[in-house]
C-alpha atoms as a PDB file:
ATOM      1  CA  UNK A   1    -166.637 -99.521   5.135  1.00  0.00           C
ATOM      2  CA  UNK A   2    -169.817-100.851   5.719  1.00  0.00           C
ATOM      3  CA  UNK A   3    -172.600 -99.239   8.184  1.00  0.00           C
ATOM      4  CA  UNK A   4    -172.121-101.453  11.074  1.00  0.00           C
ATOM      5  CA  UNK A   5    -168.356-100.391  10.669  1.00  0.00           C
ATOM      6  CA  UNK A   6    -168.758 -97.280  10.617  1.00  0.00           C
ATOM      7  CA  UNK A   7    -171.206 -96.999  13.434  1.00  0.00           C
ATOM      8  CA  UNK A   8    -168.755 -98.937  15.815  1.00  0.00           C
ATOM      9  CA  UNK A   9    -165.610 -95.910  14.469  1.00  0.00           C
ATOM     10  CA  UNK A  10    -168.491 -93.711  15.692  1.00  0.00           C
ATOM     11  CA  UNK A  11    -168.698 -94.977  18.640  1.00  0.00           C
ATOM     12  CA  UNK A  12    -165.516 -95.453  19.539  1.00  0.00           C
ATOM     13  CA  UNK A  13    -164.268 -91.699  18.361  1.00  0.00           C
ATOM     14  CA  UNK A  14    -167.174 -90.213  20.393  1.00  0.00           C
ATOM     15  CA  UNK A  15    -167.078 -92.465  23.496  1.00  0.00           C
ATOM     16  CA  UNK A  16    -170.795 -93.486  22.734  1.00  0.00           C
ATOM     17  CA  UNK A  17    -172.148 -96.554  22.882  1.00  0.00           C
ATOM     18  CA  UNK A  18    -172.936 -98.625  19.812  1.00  0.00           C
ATOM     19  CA  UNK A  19    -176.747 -97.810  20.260  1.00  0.00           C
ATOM     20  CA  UNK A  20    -176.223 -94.074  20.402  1.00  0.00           C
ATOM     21  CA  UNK A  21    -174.151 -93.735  17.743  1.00  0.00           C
ATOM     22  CA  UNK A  22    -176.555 -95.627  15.667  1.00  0.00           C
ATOM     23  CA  UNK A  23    -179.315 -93.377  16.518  1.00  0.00           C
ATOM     24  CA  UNK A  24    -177.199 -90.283  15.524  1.00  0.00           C
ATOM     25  CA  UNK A  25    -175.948 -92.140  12.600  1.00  0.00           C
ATOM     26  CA  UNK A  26    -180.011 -93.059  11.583  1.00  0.00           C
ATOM     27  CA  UNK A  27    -180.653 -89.343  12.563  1.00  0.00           C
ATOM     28  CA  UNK A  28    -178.364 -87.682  10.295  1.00  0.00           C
ATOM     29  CA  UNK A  29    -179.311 -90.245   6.972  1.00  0.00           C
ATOM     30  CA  UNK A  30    -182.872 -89.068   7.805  1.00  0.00           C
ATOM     31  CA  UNK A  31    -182.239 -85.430   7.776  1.00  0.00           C
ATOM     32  CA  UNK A  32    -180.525 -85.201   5.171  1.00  0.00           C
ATOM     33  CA  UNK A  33    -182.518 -87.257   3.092  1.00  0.00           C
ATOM     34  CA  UNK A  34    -185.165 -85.089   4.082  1.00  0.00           C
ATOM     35  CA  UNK A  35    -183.703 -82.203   3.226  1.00  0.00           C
ATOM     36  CA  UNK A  36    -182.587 -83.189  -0.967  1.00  0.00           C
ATOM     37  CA  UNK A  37    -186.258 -85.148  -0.967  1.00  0.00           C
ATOM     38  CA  UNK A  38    -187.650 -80.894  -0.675  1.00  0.00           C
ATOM     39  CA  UNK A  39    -184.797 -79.984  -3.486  1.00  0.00           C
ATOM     40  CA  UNK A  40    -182.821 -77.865  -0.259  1.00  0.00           C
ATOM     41  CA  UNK A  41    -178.613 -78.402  -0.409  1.00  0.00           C
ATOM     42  CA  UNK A  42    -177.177 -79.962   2.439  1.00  0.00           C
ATOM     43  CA  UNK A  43    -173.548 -78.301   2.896  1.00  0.00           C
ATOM     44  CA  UNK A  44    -171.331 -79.811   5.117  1.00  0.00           C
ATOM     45  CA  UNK A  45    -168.075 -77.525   5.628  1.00  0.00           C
ATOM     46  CA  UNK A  46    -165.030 -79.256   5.115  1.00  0.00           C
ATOM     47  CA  UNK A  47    -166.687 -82.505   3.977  1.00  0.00           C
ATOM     48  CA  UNK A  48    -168.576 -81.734   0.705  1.00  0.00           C
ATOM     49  CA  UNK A  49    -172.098 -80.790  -0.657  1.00  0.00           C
ATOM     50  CA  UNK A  50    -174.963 -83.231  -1.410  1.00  0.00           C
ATOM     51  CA  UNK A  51    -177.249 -81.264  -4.305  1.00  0.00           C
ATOM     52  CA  UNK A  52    -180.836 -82.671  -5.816  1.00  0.00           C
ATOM     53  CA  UNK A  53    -180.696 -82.209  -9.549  1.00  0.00           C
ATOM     54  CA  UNK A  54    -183.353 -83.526 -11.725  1.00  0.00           C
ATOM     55  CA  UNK A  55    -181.911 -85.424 -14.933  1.00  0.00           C
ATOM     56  CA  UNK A  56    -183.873 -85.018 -18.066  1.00  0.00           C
ATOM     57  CA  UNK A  57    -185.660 -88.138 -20.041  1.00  0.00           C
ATOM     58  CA  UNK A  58    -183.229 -89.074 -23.045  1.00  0.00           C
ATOM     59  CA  UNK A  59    -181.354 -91.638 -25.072  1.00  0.00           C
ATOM     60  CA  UNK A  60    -178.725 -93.817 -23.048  1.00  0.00           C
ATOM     61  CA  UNK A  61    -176.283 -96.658 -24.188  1.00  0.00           C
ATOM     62  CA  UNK A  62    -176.110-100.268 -22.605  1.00  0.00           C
ATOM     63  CA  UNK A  63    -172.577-100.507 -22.130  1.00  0.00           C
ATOM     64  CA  UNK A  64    -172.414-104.425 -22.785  1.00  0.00           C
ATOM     65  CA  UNK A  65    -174.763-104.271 -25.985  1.00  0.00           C
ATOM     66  CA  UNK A  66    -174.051-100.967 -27.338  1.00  0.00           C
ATOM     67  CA  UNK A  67    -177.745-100.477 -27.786  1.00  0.00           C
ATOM     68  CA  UNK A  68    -179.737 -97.637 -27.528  1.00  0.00           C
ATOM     69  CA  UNK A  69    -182.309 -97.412 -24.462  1.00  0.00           C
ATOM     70  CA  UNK A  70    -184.377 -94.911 -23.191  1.00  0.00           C
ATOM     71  CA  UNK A  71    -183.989 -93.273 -19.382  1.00  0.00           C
ATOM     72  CA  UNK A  72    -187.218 -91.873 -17.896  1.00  0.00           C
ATOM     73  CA  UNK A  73    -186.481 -88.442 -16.170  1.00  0.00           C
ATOM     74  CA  UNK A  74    -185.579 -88.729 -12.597  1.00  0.00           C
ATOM     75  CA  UNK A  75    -184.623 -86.721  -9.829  1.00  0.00           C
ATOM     76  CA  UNK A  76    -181.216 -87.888  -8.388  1.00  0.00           C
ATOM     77  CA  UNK A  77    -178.399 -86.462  -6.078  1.00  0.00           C
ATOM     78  CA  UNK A  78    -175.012 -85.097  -6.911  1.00  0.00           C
ATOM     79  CA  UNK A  79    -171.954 -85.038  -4.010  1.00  0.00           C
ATOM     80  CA  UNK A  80    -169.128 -82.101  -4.452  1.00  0.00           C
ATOM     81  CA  UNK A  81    -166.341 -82.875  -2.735  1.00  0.00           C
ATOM     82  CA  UNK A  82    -165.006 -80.213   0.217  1.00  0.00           C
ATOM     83  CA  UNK A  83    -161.316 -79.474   0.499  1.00  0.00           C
ATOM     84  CA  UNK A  84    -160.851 -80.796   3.530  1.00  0.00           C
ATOM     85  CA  UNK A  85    -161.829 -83.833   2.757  1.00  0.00           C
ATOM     86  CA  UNK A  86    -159.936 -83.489  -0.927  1.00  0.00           C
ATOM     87  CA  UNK A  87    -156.813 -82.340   1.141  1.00  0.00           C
ATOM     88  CA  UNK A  88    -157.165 -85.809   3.455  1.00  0.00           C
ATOM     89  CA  UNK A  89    -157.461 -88.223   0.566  1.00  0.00           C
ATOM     90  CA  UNK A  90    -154.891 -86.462  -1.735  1.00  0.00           C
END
């Protein structure tokens, strides 16, 4: 699903139209990005947990090549699935 898509479902499953929903959709990327860019966990009951971890600098392997390169330490973000949403795929 890409974005458009999914602001149209929006849209249609809250009876907004397509320029509302992607102003709440906009809304809630920016707040939560805003939130993991100050290290804080954004929980989302039922749906999962999005959590800033920093990864150290280290050794990695080019999966084509099998060589050896080196990854500079960077902060990324790590998603933990909620049951609900494990119960509704499974």
């Amino acid at each position: 699903m890409t974005k458009a898509e999914l602001i149209e479902d929006i849209a249609k499953r809250a009876d907004l139209d397509r320029a509302l929903a992607r102003r709440a959709l906009e809304a809630t990327i920016e707040a939560v990005t805003a939130a993991l860019k100050t290290g804080q966990e954004v929980r989302l009951v039922g749906f999962g947990s999005f959590t800033p971890v920093s990864r150290p600098a280290g050794l990695a392997r080019n999966p084509r090549t099998g060589a050896q390169v080196r990854r500079k330490a960077c902060r990324t973000v790590r998603f933990r699935i909620g049951e609900g949403l494990k119960s509704a795929v499974n």
